[in-house]
Structure formats: structure tokens, C-alpha cells
C-alpha atoms as a PDB file:
ATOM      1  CA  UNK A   1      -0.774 -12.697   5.939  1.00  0.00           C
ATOM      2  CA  UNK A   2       2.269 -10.938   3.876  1.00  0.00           C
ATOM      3  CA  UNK A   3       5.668 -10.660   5.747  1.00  0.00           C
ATOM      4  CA  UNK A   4       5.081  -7.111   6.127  1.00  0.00           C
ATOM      5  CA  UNK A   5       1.918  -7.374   7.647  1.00  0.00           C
ATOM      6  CA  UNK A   6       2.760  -9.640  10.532  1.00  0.00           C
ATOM      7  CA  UNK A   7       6.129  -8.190  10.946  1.00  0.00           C
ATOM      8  CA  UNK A   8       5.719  -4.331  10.818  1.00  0.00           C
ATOM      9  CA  UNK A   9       1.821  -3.242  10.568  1.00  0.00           C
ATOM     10  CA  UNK A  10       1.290  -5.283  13.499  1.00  0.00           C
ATOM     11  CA  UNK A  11       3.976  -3.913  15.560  1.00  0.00           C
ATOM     12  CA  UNK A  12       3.939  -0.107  13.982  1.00  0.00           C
ATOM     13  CA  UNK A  13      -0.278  -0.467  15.052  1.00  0.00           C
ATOM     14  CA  UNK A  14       0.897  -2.240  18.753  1.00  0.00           C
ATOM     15  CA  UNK A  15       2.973   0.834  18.729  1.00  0.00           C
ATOM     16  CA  UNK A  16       0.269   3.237  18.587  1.00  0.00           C
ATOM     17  CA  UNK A  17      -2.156   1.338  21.638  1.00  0.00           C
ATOM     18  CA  UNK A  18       1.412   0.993  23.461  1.00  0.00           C
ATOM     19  CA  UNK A  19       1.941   5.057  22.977  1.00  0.00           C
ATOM     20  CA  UNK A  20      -1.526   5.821  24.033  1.00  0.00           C
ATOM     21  CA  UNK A  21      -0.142   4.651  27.522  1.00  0.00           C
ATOM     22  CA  UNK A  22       3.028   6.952  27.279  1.00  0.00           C
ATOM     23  CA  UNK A  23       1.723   9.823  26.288  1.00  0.00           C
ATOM     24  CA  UNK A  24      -0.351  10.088  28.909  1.00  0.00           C
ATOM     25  CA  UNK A  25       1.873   9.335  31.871  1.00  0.00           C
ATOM     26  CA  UNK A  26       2.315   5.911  31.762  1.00  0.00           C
ATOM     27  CA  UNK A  27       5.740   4.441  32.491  1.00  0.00           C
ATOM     28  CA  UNK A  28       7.374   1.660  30.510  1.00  0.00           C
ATOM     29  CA  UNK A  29       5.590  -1.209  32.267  1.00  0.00           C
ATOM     30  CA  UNK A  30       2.651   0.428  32.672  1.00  0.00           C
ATOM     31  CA  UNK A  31       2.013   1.140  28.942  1.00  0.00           C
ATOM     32  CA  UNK A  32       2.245  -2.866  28.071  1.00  0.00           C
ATOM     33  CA  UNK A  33      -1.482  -3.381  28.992  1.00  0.00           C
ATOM     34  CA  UNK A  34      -2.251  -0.858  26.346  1.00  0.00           C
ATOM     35  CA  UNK A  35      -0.671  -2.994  23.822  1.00  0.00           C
ATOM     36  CA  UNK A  36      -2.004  -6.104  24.668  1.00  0.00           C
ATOM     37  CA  UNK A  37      -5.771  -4.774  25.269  1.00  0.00           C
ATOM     38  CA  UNK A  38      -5.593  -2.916  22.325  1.00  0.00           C
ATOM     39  CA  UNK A  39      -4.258  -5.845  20.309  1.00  0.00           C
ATOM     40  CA  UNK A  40      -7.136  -8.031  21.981  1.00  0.00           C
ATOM     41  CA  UNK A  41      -9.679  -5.832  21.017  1.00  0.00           C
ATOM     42  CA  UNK A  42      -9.173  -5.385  17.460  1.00  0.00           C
ATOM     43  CA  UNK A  43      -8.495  -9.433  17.407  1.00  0.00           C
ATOM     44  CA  UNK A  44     -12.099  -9.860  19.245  1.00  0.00           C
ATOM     45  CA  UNK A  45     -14.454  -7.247  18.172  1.00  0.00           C
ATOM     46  CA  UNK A  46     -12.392  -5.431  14.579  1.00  0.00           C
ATOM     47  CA  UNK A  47     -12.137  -8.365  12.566  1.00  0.00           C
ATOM     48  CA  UNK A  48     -14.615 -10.593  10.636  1.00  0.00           C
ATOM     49  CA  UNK A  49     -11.829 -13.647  10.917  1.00  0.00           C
ATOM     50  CA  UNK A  50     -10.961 -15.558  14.340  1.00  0.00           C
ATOM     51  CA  UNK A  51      -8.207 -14.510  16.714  1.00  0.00           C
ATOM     52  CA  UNK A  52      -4.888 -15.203  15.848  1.00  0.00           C
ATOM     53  CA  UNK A  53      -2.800 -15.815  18.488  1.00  0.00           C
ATOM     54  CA  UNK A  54      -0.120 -14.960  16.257  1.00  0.00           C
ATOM     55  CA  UNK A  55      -1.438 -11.768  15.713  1.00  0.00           C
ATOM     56  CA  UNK A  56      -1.994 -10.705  19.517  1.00  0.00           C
ATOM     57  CA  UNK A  57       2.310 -11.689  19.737  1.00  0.00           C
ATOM     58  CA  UNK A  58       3.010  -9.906  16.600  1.00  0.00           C
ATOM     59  CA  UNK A  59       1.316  -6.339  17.953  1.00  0.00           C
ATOM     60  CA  UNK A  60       1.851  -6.817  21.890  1.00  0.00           C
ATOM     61  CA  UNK A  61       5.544  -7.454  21.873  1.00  0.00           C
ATOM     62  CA  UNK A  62       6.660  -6.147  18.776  1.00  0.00           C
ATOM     63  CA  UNK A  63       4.292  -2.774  19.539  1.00  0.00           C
ATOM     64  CA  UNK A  64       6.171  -2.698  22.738  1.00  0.00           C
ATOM     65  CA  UNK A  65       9.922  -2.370  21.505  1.00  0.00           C
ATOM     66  CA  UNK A  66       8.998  -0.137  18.655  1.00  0.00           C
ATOM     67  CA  UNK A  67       6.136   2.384  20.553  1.00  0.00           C
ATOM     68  CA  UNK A  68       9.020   2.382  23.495  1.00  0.00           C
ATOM     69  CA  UNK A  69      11.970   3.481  20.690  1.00  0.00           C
ATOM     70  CA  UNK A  70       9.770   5.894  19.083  1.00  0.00           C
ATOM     71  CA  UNK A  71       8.772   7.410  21.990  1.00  0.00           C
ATOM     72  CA  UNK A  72      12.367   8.151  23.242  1.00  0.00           C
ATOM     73  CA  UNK A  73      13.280   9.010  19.519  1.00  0.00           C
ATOM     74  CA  UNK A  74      10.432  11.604  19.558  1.00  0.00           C
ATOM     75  CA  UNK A  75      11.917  13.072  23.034  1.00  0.00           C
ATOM     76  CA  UNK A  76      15.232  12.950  21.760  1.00  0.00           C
ATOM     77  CA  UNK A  77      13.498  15.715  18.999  1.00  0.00           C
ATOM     78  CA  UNK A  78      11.150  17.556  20.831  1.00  0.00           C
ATOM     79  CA  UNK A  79      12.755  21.056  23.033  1.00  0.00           C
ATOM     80  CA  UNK A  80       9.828  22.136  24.989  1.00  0.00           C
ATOM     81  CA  UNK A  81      11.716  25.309  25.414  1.00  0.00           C
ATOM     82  CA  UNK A  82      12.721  26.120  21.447  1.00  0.00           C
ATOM     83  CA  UNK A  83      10.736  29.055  19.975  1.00  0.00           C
ATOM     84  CA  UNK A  84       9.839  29.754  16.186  1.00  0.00           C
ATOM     85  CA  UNK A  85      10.760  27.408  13.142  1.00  0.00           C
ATOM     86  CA  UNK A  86      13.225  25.882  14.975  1.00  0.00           C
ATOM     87  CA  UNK A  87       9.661  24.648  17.299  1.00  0.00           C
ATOM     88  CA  UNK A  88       7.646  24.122  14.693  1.00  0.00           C
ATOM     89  CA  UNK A  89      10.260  21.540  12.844  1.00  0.00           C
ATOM     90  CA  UNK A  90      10.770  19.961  15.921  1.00  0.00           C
ATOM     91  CA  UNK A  91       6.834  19.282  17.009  1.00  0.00           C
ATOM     92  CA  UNK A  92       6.420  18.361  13.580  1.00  0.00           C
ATOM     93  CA  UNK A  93       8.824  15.554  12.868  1.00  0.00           C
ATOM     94  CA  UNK A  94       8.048  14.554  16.626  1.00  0.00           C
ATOM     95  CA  UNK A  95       4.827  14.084  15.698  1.00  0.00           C
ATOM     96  CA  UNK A  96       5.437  12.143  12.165  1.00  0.00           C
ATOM     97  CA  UNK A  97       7.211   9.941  14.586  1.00  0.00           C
ATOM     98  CA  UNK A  98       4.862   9.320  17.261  1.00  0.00           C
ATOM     99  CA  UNK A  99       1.600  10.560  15.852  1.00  0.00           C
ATOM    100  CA  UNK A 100      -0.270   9.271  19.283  1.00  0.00           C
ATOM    101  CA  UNK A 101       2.144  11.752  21.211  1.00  0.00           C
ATOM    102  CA  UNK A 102       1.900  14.744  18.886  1.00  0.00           C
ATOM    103  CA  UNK A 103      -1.694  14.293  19.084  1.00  0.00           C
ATOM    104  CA  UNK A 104      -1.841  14.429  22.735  1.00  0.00           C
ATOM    105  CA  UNK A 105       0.482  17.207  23.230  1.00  0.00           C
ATOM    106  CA  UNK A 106      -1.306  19.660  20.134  1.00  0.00           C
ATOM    107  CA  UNK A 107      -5.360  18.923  22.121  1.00  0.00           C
ATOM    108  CA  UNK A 108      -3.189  19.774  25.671  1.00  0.00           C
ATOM    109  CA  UNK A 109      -1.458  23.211  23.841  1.00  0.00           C
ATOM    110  CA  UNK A 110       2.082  21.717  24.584  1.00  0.00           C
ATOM    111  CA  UNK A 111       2.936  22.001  21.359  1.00  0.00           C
ATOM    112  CA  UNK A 112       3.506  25.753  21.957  1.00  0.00           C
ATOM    113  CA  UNK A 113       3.790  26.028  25.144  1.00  0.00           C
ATOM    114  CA  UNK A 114       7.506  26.976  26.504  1.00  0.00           C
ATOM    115  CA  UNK A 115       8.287  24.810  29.844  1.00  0.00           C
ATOM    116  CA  UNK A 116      11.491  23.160  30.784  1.00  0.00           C
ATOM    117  CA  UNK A 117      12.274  19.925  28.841  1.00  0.00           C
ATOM    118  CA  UNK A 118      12.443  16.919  31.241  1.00  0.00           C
ATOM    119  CA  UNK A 119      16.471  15.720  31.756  1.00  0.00           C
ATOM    120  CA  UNK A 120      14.933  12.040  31.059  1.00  0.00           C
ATOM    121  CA  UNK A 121      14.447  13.386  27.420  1.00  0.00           C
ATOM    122  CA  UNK A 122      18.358  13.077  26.392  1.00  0.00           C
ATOM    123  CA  UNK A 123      20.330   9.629  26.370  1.00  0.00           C
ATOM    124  CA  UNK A 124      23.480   9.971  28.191  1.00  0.00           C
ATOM    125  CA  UNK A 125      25.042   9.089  24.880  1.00  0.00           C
ATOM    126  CA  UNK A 126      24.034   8.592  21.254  1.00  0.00           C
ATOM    127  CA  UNK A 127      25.844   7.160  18.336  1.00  0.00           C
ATOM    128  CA  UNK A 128      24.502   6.965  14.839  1.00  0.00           C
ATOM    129  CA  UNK A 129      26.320   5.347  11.823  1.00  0.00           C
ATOM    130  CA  UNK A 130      24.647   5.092   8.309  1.00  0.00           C
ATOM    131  CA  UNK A 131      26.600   3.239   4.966  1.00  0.00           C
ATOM    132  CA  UNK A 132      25.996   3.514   1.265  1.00  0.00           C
ATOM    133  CA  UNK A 133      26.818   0.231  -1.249  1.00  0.00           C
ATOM    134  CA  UNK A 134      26.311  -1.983  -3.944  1.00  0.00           C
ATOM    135  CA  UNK A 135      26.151  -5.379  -4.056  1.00  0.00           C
ATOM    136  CA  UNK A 136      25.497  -8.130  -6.698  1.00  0.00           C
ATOM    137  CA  UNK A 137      23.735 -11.896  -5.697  1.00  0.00           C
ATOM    138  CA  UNK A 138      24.422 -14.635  -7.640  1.00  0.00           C
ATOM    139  CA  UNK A 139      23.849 -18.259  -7.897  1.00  0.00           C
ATOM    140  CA  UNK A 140      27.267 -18.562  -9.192  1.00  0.00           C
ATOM    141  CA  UNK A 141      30.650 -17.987  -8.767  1.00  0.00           C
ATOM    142  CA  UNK A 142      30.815 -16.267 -12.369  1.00  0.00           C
ATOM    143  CA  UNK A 143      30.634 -12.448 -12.632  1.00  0.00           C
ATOM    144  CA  UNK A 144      29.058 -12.466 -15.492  1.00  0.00           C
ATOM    145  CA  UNK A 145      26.097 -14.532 -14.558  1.00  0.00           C
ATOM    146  CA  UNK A 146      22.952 -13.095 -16.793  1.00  0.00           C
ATOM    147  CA  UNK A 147      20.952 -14.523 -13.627  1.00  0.00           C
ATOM    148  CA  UNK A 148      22.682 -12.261 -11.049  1.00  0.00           C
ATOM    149  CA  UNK A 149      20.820  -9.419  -9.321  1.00  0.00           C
ATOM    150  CA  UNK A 150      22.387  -5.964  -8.538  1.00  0.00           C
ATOM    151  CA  UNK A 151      21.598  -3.660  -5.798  1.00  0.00           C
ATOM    152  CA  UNK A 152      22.485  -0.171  -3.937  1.00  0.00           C
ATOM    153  CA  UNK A 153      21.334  -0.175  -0.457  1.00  0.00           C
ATOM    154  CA  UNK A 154      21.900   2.324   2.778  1.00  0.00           C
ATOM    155  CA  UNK A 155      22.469   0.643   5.916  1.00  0.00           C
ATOM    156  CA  UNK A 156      22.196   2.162   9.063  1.00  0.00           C
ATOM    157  CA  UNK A 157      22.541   1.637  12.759  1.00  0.00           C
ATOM    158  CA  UNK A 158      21.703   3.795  16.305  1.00  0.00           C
ATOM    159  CA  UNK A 159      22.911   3.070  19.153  1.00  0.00           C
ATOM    160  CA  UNK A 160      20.838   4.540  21.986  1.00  0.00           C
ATOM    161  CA  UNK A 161      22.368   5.321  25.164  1.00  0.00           C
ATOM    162  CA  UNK A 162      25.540   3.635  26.699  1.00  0.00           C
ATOM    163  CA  UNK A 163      25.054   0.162  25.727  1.00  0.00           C
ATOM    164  CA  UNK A 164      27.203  -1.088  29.258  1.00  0.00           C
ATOM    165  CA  UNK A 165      26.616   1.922  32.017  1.00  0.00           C
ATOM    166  CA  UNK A 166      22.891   2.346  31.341  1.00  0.00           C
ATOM    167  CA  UNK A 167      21.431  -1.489  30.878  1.00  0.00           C
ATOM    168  CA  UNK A 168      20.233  -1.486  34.662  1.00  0.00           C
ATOM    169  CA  UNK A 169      18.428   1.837  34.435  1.00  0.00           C
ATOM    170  CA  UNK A 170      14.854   2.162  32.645  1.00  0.00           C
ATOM    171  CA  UNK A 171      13.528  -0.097  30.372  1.00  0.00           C
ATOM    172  CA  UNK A 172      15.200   0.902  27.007  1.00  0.00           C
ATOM    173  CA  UNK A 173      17.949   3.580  28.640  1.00  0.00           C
ATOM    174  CA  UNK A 174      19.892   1.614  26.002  1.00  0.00           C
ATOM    175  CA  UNK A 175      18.855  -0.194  22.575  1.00  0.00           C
ATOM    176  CA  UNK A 176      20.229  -0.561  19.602  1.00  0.00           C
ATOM    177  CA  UNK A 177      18.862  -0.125  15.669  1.00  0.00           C
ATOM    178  CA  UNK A 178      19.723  -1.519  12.556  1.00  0.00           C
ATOM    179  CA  UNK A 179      18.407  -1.157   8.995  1.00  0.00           C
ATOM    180  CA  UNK A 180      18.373  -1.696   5.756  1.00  0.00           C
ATOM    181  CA  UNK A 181      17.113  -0.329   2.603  1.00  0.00           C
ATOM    182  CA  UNK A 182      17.878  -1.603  -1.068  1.00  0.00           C
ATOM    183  CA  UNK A 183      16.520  -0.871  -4.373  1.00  0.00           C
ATOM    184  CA  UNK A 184      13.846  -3.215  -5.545  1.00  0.00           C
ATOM    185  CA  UNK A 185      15.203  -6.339  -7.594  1.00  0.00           C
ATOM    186  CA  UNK A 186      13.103  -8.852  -8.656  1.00  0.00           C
ATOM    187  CA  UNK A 187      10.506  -9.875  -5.704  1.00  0.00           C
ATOM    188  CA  UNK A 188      12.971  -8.172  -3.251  1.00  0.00           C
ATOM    189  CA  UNK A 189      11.410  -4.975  -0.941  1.00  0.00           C
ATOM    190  CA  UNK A 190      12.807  -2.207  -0.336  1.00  0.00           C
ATOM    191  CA  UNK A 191      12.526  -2.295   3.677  1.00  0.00           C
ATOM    192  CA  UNK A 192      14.886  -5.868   3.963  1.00  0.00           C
ATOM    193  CA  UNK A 193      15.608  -5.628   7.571  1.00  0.00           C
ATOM    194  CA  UNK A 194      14.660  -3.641  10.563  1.00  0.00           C
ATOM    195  CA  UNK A 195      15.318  -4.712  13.993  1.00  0.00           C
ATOM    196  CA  UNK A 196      15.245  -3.274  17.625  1.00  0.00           C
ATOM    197  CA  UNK A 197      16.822  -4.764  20.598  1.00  0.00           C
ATOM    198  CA  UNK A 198      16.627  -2.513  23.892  1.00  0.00           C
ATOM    199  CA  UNK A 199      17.197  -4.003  27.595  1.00  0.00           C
ATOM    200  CA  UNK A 200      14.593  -4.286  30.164  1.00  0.00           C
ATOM    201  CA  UNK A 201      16.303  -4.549  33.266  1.00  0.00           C
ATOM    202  CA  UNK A 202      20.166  -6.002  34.266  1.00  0.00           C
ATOM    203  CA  UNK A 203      22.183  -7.191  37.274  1.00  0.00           C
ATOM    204  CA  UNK A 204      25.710  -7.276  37.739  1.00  0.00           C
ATOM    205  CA  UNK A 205      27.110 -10.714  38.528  1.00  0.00           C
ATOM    206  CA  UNK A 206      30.707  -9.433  39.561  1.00  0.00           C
ATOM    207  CA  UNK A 207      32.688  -5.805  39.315  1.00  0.00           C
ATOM    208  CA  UNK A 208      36.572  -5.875  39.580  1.00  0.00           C
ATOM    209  CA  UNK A 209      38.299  -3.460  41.092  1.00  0.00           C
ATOM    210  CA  UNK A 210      39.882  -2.039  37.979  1.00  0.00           C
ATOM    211  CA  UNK A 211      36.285  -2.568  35.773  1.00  0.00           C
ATOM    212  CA  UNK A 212      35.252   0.588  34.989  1.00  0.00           C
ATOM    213  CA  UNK A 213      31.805   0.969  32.494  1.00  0.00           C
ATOM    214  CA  UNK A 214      32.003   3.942  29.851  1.00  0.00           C
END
């Protein structure tokens, strides 16, 4: 398969069995079985080739780490107590987000529905940086090399929660985003890198007396 295939369809599609769980009450852990039977089905009984084990890692794991980012990303937009445009925006980029969640919640009549909006919702802290370049790749150390390829890319980067203070709370109280996008250049895509790395549980090993997490 393509490079894109294996490494986001599979997890963006493990994503959506994973969210299936979460949107419907499951916690963290309990959600995983939805990616991995989800995964196994479509391996077993969707396709005309044989199982790839491959595959089944590609959409369990990697449909883990992005269904659990998306679905605190889609908190993180969603005010269950915000009235007019200012709801409608928010259920709808929630949705374009998580579209397993803003299914759920628009067949329940949450989308409209004013309630309190669960604490858990909001990170205890959120950072977001984004930079805008140009860069040239070459064979050679000449700057006029006809062979050289020029690009403008964004970069960007979240960081989710205190990376230090929260890594022993929930599954994914803290993760971390980076990405890039450049124009197209020769066989070059546009998506070049995209990676998620969130923590799953943590123990301290010692604590000074003057330590002090922030």
C-alpha cells in the first residue's frame, strides 16, 4: 500500500471504531477493543485480500492516539452551554473533527441542548505554536544548483495539557502535536509529517523537596 494509506487512512479509520467507544461512554481503555475489533473485522470479512497483520497495527494503535486526540480536541471546541452561532460553529467544527461524536450527539439532540459542560472538557493548560518558511534542498553545496527544489511550508505544534504535572492523570491529560505542510515539489506531498505522542500512565521515581511541577 501507499505511505499514506498505511500511515494515516488506517489510523484516521482506527480513529473512527476507537470513537465509536468514546462517544458513547467509554473511557480511554475501554474504547481500545473498538479499535482492534473494528480493525479485525474489516481485515476478516471487508476485504477480498488476506489479513495483514500490518494493517490490524496500523488502525489499532495508530486509531488509538489519533481517535483519543481528536476526541479531546473536539471537547476542547464544543460549550454545551453556548447559544446561537456561536453553538452552531462550535457543534459544527466539533463534528468535522470527530464525525463519530457529532453524529452521536445530533441522533441524542445534544447538539442543542443547553447542559453544563463537563470540567474534564478543558486541559489545565494549552499551548499552540504555528511557523511560516521557505526552504530550498539541494544535492549540492551550490546555490545555484538547476537541480535544487524550493519550498514554503507551515509548521505547527500543540501542546496539550501540562506536559510534567498532568502525565500521571488520564490517558492523554497531556500529548503533544507536530506538523507539517509544504507545497508540492516534485514527488513530495503536501502532508510531510504528522505525529502524536500522548502519555498513558506515569510514576514518580523520586520528588525533592524543592521540585516543584508547573
Amino acid at each position: 500500500n501507499k505511505f499514506n494509506n498505511n500511515q494515516f487512512a488506517h489510523p484516521y479509520h482506527g480513529s473512527l471504531y476507537f470513537n465509536a467507544g468514546r462517544a458513547n461512554g467509554y473511557n480511554f481503555w475501554e474504547s481500545i477493543p473498538w479499535a482492534f475489533g473494528g480493525s479485525l473485522m474489516w481485515e476478516l470479512f471487508g476485504e477480498v485480500w488476506a489479513p495483514s497483520p500490518n494493517d490490524l497495527a496500523n488502525t489499532t494503535l495508530g486509531g488509538i492516539t489519533l481517535g483519543e486526540m481528536l476526541f479531546r480536541f473536539s471537547s476542547l471546541t464544543l460549550d454545551n452551554e453556548a447559544t446561537g452561532s456561536d453553538r452552531v460553529v462550535r457543534e459544527v467544527g466539533a463534528g468535522l473533527m470527530n464525525p463519530i461524536r457529532g453524529f452521536n450527539r445530533l441522533i441524542r439532540g445534544e447538539t442543542g441542548r443547553i447542559s453544563e459542560t463537563p470540567p474534564d472538557w478543558r486541559p489545565s493548560r494549552i499551548q499552540a505554536s504555528m511557523d511560516v518558511g521557505y526552504r530550498r534542498f539541494s544535492s549540492s553545496a551550490s546555490l545555484d544548483d538547476p537541480s535544487a527544489l524550493d519550498q514554503t511550508f507551515v509548521q505547527f505544534s500543540v501542546f496539550y495539557g501540562r506536559q510534567l504535572a498532568d502525565v500521571g492523570d488520564k490517558p492523554f491529560s497531556a500529548f503533544q502535536v507536530f506538523g507539517r505542510v509544504a507545497s508540492r515539489t516534485g514527488n513530495t506531498n503536501a502532508l510531510q509529517e504528522l505525529r502524536v505522542r500522548g502519555t498513558l500512565a506515569a510514576k514518580p521515581l523520586a520528588e525533592g523537596s524543592s521540585s516543584r511541577l508547573a
